[in-house]
C-alpha atoms as a PDB file:
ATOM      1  CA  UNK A   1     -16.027 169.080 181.644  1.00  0.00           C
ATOM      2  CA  UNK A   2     -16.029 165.210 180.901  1.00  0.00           C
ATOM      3  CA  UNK A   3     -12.195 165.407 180.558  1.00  0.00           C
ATOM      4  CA  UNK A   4     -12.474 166.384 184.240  1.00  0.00           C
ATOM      5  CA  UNK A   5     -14.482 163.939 185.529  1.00  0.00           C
ATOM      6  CA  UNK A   6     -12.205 160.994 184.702  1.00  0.00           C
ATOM      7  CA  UNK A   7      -9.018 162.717 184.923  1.00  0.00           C
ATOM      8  CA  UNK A   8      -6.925 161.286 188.187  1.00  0.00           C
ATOM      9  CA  UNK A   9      -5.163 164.517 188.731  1.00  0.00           C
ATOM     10  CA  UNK A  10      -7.924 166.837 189.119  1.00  0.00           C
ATOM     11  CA  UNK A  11      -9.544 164.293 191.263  1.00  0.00           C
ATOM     12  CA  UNK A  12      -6.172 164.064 193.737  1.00  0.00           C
ATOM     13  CA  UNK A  13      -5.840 168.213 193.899  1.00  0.00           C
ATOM     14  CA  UNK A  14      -9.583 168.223 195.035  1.00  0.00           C
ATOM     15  CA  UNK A  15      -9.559 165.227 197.759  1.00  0.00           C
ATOM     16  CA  UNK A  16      -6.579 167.166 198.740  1.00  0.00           C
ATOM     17  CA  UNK A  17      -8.172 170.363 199.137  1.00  0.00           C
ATOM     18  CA  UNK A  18     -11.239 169.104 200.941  1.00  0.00           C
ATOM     19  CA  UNK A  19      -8.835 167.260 203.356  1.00  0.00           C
ATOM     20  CA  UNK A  20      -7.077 170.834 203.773  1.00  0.00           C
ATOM     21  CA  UNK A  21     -10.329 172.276 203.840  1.00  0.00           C
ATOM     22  CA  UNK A  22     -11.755 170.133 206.950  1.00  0.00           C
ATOM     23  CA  UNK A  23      -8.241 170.132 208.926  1.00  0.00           C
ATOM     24  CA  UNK A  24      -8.312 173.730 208.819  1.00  0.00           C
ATOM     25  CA  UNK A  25     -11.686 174.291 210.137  1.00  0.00           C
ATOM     26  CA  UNK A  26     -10.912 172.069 212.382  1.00  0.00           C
ATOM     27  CA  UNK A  27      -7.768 174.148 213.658  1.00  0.00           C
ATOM     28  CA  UNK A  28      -9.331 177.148 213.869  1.00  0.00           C
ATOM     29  CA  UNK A  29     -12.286 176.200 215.606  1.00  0.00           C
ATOM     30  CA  UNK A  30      -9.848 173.597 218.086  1.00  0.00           C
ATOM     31  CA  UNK A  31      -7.373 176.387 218.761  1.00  0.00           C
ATOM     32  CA  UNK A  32      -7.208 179.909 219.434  1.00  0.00           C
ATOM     33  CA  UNK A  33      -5.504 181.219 216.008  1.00  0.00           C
ATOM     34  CA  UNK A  34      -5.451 184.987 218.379  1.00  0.00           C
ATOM     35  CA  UNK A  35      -2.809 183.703 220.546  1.00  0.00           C
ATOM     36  CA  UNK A  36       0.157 184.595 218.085  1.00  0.00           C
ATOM     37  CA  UNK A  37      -0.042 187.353 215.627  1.00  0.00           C
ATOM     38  CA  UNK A  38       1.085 185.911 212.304  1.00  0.00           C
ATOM     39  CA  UNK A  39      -0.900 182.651 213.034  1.00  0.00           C
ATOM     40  CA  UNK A  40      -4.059 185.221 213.845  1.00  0.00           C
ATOM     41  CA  UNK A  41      -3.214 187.084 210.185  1.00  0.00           C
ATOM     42  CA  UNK A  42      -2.815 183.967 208.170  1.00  0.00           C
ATOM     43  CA  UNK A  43      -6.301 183.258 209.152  1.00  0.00           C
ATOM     44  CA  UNK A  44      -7.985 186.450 208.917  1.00  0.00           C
ATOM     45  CA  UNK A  45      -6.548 186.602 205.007  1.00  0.00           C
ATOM     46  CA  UNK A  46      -7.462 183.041 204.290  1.00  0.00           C
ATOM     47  CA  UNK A  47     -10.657 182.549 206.254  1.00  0.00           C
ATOM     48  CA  UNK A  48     -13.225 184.077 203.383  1.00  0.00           C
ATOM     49  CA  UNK A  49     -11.152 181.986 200.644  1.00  0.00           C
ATOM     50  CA  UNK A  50     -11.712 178.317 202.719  1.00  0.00           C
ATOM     51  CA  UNK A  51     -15.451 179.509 203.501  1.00  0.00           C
ATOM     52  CA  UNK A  52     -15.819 179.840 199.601  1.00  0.00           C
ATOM     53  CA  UNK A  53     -14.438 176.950 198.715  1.00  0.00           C
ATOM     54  CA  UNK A  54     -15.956 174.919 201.415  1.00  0.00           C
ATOM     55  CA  UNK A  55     -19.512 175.384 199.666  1.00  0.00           C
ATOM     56  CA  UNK A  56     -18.077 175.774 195.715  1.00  0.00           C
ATOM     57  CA  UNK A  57     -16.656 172.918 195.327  1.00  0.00           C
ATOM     58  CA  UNK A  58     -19.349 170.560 196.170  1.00  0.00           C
ATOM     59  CA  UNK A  59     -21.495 172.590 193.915  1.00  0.00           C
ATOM     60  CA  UNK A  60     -18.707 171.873 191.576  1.00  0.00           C
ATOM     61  CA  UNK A  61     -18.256 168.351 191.907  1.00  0.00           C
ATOM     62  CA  UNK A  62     -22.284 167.945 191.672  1.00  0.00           C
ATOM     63  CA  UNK A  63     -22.111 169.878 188.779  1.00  0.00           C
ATOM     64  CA  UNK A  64     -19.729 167.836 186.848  1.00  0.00           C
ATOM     65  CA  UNK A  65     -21.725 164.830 187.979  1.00  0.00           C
ATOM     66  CA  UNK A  66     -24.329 165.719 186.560  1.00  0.00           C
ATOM     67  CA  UNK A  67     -22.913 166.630 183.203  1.00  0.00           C
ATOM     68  CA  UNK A  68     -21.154 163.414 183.401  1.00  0.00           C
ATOM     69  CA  UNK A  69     -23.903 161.395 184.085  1.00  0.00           C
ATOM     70  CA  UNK A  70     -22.286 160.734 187.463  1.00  0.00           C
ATOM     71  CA  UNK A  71     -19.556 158.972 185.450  1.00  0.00           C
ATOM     72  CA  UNK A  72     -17.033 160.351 187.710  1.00  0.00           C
ATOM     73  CA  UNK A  73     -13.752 159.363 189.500  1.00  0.00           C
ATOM     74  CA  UNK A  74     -14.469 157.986 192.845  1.00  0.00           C
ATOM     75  CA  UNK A  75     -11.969 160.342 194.606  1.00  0.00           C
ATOM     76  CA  UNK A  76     -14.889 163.092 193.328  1.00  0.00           C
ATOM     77  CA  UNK A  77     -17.533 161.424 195.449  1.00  0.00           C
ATOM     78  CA  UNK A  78     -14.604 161.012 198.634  1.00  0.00           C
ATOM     79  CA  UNK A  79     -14.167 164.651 198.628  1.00  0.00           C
ATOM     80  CA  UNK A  80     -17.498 165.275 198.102  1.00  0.00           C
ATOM     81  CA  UNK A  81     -18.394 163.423 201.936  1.00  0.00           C
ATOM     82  CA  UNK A  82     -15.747 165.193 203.279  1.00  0.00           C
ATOM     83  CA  UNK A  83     -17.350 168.328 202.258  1.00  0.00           C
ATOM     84  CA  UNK A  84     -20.682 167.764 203.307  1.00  0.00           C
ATOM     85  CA  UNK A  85     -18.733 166.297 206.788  1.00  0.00           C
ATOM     86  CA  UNK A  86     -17.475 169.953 206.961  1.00  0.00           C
ATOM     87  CA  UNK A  87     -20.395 171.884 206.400  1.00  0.00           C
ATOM     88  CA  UNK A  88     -22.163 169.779 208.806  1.00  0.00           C
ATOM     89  CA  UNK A  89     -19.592 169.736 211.257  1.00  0.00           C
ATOM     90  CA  UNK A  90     -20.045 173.816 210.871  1.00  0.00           C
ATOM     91  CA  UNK A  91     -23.290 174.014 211.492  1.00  0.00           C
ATOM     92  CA  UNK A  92     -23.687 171.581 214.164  1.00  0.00           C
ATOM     93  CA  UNK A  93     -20.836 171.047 216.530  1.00  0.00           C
ATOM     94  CA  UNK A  94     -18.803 174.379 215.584  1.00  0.00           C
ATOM     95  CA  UNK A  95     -22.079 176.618 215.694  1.00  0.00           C
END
């Protein structure tokens, strides 16, 4: 787990997917995803795997502070606000 925390890869794929993650909630809650059918799949099939990643991965990333001694990369702690901007932008504005 300590590998993790300072490697700069791992640290890029997960600010990436917490940027994908609040882009596509933003989307679908922007646009109506029913209008054409494939775009109206795509989100019915991907929906439940954003929603779990949306609350794992901060989990994640608190977890591997903590074992770390929050000697982490500081890309960790960017997608970390951008995943407590989504969840809050979820229960607030989007509820």
């Amino acid at each position: 787990m300590k590998n993790i925390a300072q490697n700069s890869k791992a640290a890029n794929v997960i600010l990436i997917v917490s940027c994908f993650i609040l882009f596509y909630w933003n989307f679908v809650h922007n646009f109506d995803v029913y209008k054409y059918i494939v775009v109206g799949a795509l989100y019915e099939m991907s929906a439940l795997l954003v929603l779990a990643a949306t609350y794992i991965l901060p989990l994640f990333i608190l977890v591997m502070a903590l074992v770390s001694k929050v000697n982490l990369n500081k890309k960790y702690y960017i997608a970390l606000v951008i995943l407590v901007l989504t969840i809050t932008l979820l229960f607030t504005i989007y509820n």
